[in-house]
Protein backbone atom coordinates (compact mmCIF):
# COMPACT_ATOMS: atom_id res chain seq x y z
CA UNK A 1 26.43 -22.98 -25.11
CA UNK A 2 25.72 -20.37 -22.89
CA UNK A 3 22.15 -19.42 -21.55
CA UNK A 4 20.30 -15.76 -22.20
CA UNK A 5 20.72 -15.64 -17.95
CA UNK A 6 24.67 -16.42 -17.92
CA UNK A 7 25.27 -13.56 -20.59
CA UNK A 8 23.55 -11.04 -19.14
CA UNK A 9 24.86 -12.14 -15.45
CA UNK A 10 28.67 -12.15 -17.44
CA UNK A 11 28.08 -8.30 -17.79
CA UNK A 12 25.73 -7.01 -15.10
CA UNK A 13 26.78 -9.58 -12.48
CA UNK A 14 23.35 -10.06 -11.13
CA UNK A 15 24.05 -13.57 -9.20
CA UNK A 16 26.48 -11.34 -6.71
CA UNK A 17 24.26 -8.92 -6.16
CA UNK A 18 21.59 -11.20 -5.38
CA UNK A 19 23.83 -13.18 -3.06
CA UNK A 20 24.58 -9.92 -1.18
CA UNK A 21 21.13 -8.62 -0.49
CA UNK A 22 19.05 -11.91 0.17
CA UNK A 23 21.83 -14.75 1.40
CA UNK A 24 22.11 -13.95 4.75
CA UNK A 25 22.29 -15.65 7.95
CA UNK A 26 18.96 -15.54 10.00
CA UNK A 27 19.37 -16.14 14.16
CA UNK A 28 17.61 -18.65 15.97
CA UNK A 29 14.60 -18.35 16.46
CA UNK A 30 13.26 -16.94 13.06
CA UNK A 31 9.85 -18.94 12.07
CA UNK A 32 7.52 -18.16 9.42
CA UNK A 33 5.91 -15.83 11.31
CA UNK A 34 8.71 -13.93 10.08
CA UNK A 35 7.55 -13.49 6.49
CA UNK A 36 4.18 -11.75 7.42
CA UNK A 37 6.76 -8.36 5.88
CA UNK A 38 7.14 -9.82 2.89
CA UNK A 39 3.67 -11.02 2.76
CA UNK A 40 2.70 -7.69 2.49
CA UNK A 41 4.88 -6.61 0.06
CA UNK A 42 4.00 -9.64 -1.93
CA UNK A 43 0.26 -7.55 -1.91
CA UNK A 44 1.70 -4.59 -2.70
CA UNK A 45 2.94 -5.73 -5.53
CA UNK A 46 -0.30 -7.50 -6.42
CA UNK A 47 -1.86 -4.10 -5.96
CA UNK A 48 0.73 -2.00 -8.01
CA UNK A 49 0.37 -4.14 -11.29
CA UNK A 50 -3.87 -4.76 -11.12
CA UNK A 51 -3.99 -0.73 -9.65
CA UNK A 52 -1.69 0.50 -13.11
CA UNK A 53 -4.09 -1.91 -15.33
CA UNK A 54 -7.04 -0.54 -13.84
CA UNK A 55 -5.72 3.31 -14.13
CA UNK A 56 -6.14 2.52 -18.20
CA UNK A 57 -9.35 2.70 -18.24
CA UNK A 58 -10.83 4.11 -14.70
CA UNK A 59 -11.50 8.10 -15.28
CA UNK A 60 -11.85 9.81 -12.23
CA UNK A 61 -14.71 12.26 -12.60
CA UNK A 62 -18.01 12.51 -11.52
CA UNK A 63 -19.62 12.08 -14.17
CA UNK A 64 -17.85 9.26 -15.54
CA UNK A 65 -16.63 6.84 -12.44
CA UNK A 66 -19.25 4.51 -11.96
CA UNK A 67 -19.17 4.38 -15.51
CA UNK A 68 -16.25 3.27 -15.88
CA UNK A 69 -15.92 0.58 -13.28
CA UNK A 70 -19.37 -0.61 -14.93
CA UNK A 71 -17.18 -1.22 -18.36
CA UNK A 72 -14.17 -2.45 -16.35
CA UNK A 73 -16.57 -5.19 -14.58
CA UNK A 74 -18.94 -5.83 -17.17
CA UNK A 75 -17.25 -5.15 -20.62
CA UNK A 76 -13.46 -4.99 -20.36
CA UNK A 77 -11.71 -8.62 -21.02
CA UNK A 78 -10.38 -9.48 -17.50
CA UNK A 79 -11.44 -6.50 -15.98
CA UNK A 80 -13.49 -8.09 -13.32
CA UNK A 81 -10.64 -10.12 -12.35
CA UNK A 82 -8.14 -7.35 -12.18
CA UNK A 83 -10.48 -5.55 -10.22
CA UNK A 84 -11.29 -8.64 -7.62
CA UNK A 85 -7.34 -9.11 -7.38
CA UNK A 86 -6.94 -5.50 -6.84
CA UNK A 87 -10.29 -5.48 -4.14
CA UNK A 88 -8.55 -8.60 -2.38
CA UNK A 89 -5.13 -7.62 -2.31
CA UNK A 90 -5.67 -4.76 -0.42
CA UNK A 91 -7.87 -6.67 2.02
CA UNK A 92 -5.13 -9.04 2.49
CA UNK A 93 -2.56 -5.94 2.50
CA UNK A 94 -4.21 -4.39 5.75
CA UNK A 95 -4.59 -8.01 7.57
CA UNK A 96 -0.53 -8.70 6.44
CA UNK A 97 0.19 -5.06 7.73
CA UNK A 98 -1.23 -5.90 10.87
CA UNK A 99 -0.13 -9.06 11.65
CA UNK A 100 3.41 -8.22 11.17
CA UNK A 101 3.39 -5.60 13.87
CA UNK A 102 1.74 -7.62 16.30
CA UNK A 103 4.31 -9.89 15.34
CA UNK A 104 6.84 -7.08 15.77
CA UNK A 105 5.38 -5.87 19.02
CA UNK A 106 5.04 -9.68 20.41
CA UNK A 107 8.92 -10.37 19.70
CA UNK A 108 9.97 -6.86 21.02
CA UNK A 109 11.71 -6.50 17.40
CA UNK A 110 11.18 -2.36 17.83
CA UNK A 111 13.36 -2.26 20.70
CA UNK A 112 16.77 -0.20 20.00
CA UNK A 113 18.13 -0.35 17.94
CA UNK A 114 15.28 -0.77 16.00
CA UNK A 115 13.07 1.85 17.35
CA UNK A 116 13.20 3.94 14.36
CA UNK A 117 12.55 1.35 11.79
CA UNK A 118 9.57 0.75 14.01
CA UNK A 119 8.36 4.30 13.65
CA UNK A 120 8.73 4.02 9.55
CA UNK A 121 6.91 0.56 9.80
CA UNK A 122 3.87 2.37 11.94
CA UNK A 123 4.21 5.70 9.42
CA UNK A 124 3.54 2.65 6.82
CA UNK A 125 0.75 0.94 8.64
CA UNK A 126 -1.07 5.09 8.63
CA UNK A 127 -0.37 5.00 4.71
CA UNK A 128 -1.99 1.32 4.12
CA UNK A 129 -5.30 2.50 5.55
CA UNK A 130 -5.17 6.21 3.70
CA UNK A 131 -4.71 3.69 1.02
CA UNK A 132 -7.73 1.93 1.34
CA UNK A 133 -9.72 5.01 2.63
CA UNK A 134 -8.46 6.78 -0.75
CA UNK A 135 -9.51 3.70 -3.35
CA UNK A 136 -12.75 3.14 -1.53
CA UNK A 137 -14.44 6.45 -2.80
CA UNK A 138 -13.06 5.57 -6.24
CA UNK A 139 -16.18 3.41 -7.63
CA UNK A 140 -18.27 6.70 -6.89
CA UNK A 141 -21.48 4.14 -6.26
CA UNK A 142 -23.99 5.00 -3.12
CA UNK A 143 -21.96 3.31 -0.25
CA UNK A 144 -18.65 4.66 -1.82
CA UNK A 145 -20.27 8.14 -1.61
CA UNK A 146 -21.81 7.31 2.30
CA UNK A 147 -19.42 6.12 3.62
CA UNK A 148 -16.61 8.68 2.49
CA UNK A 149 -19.62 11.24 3.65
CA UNK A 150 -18.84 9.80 7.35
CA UNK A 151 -15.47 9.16 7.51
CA UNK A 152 -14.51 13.12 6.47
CA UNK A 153 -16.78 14.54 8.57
CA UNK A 154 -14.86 12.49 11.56
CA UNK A 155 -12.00 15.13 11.68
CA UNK A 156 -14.48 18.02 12.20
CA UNK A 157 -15.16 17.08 15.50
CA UNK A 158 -11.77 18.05 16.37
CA UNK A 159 -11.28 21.38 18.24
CA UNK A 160 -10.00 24.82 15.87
CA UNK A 161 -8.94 23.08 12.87
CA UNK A 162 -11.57 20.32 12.37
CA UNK A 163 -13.88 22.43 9.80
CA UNK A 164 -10.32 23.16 8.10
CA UNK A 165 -9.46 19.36 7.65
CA UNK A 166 -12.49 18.10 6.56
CA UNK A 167 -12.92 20.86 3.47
CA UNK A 168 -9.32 20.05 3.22
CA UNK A 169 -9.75 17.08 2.47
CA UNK A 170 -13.40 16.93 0.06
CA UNK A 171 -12.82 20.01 -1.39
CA UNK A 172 -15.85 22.65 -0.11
CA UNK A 173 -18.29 21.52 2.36
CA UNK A 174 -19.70 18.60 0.52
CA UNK A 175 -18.45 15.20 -0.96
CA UNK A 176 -18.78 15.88 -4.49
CA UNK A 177 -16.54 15.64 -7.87
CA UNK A 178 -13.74 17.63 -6.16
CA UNK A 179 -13.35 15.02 -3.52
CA UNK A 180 -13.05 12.58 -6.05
CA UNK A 181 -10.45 13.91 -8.10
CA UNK A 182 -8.43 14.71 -4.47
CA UNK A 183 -9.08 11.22 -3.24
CA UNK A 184 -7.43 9.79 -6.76
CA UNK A 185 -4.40 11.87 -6.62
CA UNK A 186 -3.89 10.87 -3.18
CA UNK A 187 -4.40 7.44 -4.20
CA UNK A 188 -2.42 7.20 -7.01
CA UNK A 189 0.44 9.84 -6.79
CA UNK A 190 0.95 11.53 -3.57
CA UNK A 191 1.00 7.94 -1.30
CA UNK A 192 2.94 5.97 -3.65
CA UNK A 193 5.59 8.40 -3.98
CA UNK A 194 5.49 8.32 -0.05
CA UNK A 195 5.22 5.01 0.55
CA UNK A 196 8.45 3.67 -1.81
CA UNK A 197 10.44 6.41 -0.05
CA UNK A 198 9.65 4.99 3.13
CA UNK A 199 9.64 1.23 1.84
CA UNK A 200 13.27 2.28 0.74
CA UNK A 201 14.13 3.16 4.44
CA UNK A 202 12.49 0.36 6.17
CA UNK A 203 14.31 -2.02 3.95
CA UNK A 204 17.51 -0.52 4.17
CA UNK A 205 17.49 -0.43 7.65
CA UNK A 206 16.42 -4.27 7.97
CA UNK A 207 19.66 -4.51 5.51
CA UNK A 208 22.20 -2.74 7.80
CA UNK A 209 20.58 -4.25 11.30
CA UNK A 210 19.63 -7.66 10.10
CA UNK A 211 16.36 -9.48 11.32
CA UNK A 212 15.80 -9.30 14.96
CA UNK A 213 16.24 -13.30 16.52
CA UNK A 214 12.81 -14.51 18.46
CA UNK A 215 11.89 -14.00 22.22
């Protein structure tokens, strides 16, 4: 008798597809250094699914922020774990991140004809640490509110359009309810939507190229 897998890989033929995107020969010199990529995306994923069970019940206004963490850590069944995973994950996102472009870097993987998969793997590096600059204003709290105090007045030191980027970016002169709201759509709409369009092109590229061999 025929499993629930083999019926639905009889019409959707899901074992060749797999075949085709992930059996593939790997050159010599490939360790496990190599997976420090897919680490990352292993975090990302981690990330996605605790970030979209947090988003139930996390309400991004002044008011109501710190609030709402409070019930998510305090009151909310598993809440304090999906929170931790979600706190960790993107710890161990940025370290991955890192590590896989020193390992890039170290290997001369970016060399052509590479170069431009390079670029969208740097462009992705940027995004990981709005990420984390985005989510860490999120729990509204005193060093939340200090810290993204510091950090946005850092572009106003720069000549002309400094002043410009930093209301830009909290929303008048002051860190306040606006920034918060800006700071959550950033974190939850406008770099995701980014960030799988340029996932997209940095895996399709590894597809069509292959995995660069070691030194």
């Amino acid at each position: 008798m025929s499993n629930p897998f083999s019926i639905i890989d009889s019409r959707l033929n899901l074992s060749r597809h797999y075949r085709r995107i992930f059996e593939r020969p790997l050159p010599e010199g490939v360790t496990y250094f190599y997976c420090l990529g897919g680490m990352a995306l292993f975090f990302l994923i981690v990330l996605t699914f605790t970030g979209v069970v947090l988003s139930f019940y996390y309400i991004p206004s002044a008011s109501e922020a710190y609030h709402s963490i409070r019930f998510i850590d305090s009151k909310l069944p598993g809440g304090w774990l999906m929170r931790a995973l979600h706190v960790w994950a993107a710890s161990g996102m940025v370290a991955a991140v890192m590590a896989h472009m020193l390992r890039v870097y170290i290997t001369g993987s970016y060399k052509p004809p590479r170069e431009l998969n390079w670029v969208v793997g740097a462009t992705l590096f940027v995004l990981t640490m709005a990420f984390g600059f985005s989510g860490y204003l999120l729990p509204w709290d005193q060093k939340a509110y200090w810290a993204t105090t510091v950090g946005t007045a850092m572009p106003s030191t720069i000549p002309l359009v400094g002043h410009f980027i930093m209301q830009l970016l909290r929303g008048g002169d002051d860190v306040s309810g606006i920034t918060l709201l800006r700071f959550y759509v950033m974190h939850v709409y406008i770099l995701p939507l980014v960030s799988i369009f340029l996932l997209w092109a940095h895996f399709h590229m590894i597809r069509r190229q292959g995995i660069s061999g070691g030194l």
